[in-house]
N, C-alpha and C. Protein backbone atom coordinates (compact mmCIF):
# COMPACT_ATOMS: atom_id res chain seq x y z
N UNK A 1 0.81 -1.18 0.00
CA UNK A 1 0.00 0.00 0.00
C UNK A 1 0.85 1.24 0.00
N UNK A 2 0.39 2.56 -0.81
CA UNK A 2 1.01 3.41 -0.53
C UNK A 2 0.35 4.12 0.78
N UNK A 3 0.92 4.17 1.52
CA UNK A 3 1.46 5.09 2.96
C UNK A 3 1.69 6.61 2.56
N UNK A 4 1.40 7.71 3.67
CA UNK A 4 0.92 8.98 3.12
C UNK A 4 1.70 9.33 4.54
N UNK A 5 2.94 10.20 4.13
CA UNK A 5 3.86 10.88 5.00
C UNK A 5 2.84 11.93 5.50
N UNK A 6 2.27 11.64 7.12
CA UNK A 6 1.98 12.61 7.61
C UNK A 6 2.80 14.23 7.45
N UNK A 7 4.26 14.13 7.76
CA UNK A 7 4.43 15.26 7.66
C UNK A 7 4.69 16.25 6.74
N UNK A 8 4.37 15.18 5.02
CA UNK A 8 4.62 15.82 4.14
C UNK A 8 3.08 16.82 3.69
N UNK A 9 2.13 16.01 4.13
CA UNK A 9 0.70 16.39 4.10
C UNK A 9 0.11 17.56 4.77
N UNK A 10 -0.16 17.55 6.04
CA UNK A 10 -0.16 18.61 7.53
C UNK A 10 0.23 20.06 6.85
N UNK A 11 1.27 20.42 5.97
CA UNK A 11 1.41 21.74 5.78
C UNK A 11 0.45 22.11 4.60
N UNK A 12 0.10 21.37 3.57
CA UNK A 12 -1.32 21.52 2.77
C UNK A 12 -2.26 22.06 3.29
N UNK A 13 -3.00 20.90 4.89
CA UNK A 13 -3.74 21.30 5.15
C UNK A 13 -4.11 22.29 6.37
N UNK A 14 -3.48 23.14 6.54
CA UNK A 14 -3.07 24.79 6.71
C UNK A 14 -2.34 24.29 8.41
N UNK A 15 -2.10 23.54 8.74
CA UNK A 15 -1.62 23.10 10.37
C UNK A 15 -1.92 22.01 10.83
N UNK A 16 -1.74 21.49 12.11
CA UNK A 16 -2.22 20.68 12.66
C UNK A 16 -3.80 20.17 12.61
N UNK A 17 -4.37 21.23 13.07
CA UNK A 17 -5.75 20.77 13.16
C UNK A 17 -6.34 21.14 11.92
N UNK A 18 -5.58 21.56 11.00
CA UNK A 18 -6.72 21.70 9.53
C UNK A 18 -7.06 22.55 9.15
N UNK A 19 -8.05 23.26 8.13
CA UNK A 19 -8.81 23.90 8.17
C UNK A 19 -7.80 25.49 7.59
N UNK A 20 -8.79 26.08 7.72
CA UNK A 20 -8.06 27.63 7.08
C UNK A 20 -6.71 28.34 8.20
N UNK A 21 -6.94 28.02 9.19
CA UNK A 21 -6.15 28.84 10.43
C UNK A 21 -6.41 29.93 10.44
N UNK A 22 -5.70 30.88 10.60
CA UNK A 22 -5.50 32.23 10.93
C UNK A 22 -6.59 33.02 10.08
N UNK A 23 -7.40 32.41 8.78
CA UNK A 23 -8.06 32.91 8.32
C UNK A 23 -9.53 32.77 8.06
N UNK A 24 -9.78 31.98 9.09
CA UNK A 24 -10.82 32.23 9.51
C UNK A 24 -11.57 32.93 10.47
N UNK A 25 -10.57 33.62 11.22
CA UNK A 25 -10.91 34.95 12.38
C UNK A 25 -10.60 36.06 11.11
N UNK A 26 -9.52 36.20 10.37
CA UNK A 26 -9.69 37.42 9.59
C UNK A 26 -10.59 37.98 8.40
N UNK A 27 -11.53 36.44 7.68
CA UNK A 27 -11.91 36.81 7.10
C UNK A 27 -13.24 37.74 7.49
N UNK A 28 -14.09 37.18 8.14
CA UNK A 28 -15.54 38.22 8.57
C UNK A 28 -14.89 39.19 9.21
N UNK A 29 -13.72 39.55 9.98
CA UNK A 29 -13.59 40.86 10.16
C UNK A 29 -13.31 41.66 9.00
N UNK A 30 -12.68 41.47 7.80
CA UNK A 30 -12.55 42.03 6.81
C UNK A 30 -14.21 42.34 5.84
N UNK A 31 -14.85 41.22 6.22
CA UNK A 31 -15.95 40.96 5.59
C UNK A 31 -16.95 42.41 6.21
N UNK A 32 -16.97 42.64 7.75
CA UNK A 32 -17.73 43.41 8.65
C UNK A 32 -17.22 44.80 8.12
N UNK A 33 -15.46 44.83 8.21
CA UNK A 33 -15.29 46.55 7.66
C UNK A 33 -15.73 46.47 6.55
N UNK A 34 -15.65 45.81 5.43
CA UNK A 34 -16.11 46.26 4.27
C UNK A 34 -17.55 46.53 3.77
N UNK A 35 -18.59 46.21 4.55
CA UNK A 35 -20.08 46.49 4.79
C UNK A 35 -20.05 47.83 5.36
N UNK A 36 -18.92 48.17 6.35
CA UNK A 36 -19.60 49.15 7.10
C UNK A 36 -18.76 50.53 6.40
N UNK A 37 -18.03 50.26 5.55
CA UNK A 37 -17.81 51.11 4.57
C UNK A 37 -18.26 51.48 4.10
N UNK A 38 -19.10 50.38 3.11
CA UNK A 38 -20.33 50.43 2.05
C UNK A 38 -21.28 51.61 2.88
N UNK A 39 -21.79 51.12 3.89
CA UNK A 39 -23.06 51.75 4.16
C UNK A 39 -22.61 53.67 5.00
N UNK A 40 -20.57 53.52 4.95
CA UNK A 40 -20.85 54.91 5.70
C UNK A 40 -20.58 55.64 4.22
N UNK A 41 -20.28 54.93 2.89
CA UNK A 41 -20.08 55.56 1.89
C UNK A 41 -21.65 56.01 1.44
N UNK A 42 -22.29 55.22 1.31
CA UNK A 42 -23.96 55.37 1.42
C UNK A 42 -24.61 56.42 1.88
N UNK A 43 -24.52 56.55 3.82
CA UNK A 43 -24.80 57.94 4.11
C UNK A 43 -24.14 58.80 3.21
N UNK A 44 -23.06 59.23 3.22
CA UNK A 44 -22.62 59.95 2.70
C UNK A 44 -22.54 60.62 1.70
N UNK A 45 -23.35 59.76 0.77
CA UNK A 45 -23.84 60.25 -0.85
C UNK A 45 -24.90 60.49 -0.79
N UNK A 46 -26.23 59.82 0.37
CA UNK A 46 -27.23 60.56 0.72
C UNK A 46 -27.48 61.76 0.94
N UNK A 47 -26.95 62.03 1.55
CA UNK A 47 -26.47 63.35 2.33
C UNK A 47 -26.01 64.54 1.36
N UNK A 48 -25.16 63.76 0.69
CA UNK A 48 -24.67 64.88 -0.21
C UNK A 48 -25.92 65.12 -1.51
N UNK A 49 -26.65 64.20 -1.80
CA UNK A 49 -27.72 64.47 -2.63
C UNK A 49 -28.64 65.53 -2.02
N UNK A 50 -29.13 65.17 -0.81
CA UNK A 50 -30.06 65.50 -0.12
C UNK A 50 -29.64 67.57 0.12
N UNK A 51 -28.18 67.66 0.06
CA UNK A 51 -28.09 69.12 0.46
C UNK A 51 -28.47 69.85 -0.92
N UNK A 52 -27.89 68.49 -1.85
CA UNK A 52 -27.61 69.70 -3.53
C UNK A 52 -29.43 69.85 -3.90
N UNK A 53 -30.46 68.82 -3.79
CA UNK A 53 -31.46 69.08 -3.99
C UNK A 53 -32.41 70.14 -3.13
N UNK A 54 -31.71 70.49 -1.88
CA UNK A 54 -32.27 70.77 -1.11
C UNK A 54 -32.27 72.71 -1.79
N UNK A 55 -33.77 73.46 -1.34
CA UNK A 55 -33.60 74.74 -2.21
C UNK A 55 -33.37 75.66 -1.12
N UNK A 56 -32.80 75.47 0.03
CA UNK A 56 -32.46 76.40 1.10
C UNK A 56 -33.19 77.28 1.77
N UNK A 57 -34.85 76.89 0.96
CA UNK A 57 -35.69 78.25 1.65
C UNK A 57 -35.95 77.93 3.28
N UNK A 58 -36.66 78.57 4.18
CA UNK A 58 -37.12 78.34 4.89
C UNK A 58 -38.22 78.96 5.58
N UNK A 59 -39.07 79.03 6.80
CA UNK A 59 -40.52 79.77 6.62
C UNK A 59 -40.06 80.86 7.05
N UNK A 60 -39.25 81.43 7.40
CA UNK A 60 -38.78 82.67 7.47
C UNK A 60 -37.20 83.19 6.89
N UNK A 61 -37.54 83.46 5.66
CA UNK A 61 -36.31 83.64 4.92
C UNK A 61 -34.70 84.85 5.62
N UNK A 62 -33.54 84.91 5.45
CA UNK A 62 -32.54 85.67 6.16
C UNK A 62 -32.96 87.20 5.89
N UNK A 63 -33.24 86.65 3.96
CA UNK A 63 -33.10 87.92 3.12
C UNK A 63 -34.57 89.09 3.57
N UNK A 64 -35.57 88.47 4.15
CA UNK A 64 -36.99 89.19 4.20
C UNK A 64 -36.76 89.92 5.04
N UNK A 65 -36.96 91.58 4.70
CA UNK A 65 -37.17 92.24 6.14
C UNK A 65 -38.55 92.49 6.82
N UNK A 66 -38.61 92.85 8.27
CA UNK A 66 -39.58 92.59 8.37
C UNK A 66 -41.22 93.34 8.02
N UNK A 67 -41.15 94.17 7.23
CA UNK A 67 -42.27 94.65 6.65
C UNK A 67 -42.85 93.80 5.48
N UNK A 68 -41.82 92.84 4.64
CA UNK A 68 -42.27 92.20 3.73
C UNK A 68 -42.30 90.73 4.42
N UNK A 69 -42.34 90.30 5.59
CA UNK A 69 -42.92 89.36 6.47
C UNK A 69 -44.09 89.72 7.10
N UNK A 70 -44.27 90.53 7.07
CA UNK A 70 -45.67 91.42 7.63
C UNK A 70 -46.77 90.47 6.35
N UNK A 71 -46.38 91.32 5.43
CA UNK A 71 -46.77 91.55 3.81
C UNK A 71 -47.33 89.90 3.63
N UNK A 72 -46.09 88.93 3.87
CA UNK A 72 -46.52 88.14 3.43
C UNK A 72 -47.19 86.94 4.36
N UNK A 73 -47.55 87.65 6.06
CA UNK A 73 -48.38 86.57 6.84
C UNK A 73 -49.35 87.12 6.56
N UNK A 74 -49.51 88.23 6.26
CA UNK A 74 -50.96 89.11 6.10
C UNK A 74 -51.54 88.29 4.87
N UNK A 75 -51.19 88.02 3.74
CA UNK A 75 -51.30 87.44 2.79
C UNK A 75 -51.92 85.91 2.86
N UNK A 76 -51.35 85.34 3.78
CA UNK A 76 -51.54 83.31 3.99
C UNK A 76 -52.32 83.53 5.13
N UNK A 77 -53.11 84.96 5.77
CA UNK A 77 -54.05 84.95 6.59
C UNK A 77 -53.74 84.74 8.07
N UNK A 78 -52.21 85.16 8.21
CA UNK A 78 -51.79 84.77 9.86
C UNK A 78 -52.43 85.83 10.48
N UNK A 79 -52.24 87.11 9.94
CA UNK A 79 -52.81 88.59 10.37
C UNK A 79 -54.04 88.38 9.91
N UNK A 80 -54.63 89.35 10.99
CA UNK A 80 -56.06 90.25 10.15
C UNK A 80 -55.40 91.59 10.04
N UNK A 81 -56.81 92.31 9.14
CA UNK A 81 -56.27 93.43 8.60
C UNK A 81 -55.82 94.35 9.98
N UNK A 82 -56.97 94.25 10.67
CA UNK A 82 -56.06 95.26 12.09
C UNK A 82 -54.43 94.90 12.62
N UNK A 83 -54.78 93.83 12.62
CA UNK A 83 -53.38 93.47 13.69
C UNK A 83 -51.88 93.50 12.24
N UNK A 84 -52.17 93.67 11.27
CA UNK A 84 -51.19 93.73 10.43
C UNK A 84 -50.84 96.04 9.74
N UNK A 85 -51.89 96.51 9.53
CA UNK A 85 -52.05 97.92 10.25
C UNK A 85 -51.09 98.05 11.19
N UNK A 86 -51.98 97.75 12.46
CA UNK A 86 -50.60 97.72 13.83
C UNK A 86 -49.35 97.62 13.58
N UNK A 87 -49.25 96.46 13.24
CA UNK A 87 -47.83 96.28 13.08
C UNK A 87 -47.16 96.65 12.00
N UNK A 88 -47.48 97.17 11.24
CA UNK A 88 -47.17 98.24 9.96
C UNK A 88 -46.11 99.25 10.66
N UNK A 89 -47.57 99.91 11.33
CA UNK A 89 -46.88 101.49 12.19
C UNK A 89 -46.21 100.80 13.34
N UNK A 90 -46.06 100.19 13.93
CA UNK A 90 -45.21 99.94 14.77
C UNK A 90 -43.99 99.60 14.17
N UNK A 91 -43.40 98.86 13.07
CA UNK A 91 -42.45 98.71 12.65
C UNK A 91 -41.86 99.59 11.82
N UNK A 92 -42.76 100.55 10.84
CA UNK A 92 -42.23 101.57 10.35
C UNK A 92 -42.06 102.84 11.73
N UNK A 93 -42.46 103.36 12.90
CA UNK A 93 -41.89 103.89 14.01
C UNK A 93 -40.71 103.56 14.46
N UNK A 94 -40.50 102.49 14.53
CA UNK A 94 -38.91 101.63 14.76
C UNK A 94 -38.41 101.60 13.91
N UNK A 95 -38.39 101.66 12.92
CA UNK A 95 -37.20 102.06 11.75
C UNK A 95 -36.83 103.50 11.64
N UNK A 96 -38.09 104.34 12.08
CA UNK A 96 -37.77 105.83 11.93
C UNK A 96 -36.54 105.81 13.44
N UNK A 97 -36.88 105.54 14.60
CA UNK A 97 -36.47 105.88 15.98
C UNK A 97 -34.90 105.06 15.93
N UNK A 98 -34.68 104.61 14.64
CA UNK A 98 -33.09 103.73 14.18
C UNK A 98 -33.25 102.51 15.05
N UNK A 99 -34.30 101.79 15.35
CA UNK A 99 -34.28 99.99 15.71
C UNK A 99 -33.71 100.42 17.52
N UNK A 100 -34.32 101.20 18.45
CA UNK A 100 -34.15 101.02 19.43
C UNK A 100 -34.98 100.76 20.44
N UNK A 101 -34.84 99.39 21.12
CA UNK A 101 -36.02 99.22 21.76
C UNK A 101 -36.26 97.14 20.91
N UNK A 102 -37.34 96.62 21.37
CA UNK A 102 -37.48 95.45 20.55
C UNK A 102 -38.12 95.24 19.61
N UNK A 103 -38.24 94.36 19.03
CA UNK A 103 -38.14 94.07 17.31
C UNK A 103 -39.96 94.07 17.27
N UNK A 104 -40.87 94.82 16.99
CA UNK A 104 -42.22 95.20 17.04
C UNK A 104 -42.99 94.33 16.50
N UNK A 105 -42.32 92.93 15.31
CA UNK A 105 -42.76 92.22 14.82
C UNK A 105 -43.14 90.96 15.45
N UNK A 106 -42.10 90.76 16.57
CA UNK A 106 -42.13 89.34 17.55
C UNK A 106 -43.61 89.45 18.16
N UNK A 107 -43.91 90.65 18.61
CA UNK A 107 -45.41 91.19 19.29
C UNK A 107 -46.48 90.71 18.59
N UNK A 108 -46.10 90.69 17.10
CA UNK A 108 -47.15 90.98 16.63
C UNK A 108 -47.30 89.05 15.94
N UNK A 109 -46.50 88.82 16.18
CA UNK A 109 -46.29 86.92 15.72
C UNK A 109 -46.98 86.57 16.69
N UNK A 110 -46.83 86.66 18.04
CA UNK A 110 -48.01 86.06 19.30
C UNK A 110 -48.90 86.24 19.33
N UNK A 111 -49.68 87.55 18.75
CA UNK A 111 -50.81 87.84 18.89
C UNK A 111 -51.63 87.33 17.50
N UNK A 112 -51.01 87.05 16.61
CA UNK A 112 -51.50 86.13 15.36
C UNK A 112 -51.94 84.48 15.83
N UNK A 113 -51.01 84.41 16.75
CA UNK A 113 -51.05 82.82 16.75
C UNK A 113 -52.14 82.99 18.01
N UNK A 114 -52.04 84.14 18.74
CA UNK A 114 -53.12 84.19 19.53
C UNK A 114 -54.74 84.37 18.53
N UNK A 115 -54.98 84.43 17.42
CA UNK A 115 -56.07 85.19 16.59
C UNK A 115 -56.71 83.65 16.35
N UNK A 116 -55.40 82.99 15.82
CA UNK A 116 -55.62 81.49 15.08
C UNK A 116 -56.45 81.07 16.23
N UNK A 117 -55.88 80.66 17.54
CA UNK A 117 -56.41 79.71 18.82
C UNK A 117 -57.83 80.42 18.41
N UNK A 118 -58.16 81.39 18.55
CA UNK A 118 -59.25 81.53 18.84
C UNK A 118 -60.91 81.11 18.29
């Protein structure tokens, strides 16, 4: 019979006990970073889609001053005609008096949302 030199064999099969050795602890860790790559490369292109589509407005724009925020709650019905009046002359008074004192419009945002409750 041919006879099979253990020790010529044993280094084939990756060591003593067989099997892959050392690479079977490294492969799923390699396997785990490379998923979690994938998915932080993922956010990341989300994200970057999500800013370029995005049109930067918001419900109160930087650029609006506040007479043409007046203008335009009066418009979508936050004001009634009195309480937008009011705050007309109150904000054109504060622009004459050079903005000293507080912002005449914040007054007039509570008392809108006070109009709505009602």
């Amino acid at each position: 019979m041919i006879g099979l030199n253990v020790v010529a064999v044993t280094p084939l099969m990756g060591g003593m006990a067989g099997g892959m050795g050392g690479w079977m602890l490294l492969f799923p860790l390699l396997a785990l970073l490379t998923v979690a790559a994938l998915l932080a490369v993922g956010v990341v292109g989300i994200r970057a889609l999500a800013n370029e589509t995005d049109d930067g407005s918001t419900q109160n724009e930087p650029d609006e001053d506040p007479v043409e925020r007046l203008q335009r709650r009066y418009a979508e019905g936050d004001l009634t005609e009195a309480e937008f009046e009011r705050a007309l002359e109150r904000e054109l008074e504060w622009e004459e008096t050079g903005g000293t004192g507080s912002s005449p419009t914040h007054e007039t945002e509570s008392s809108g949302e006070a109009a709505r409750a009602r």
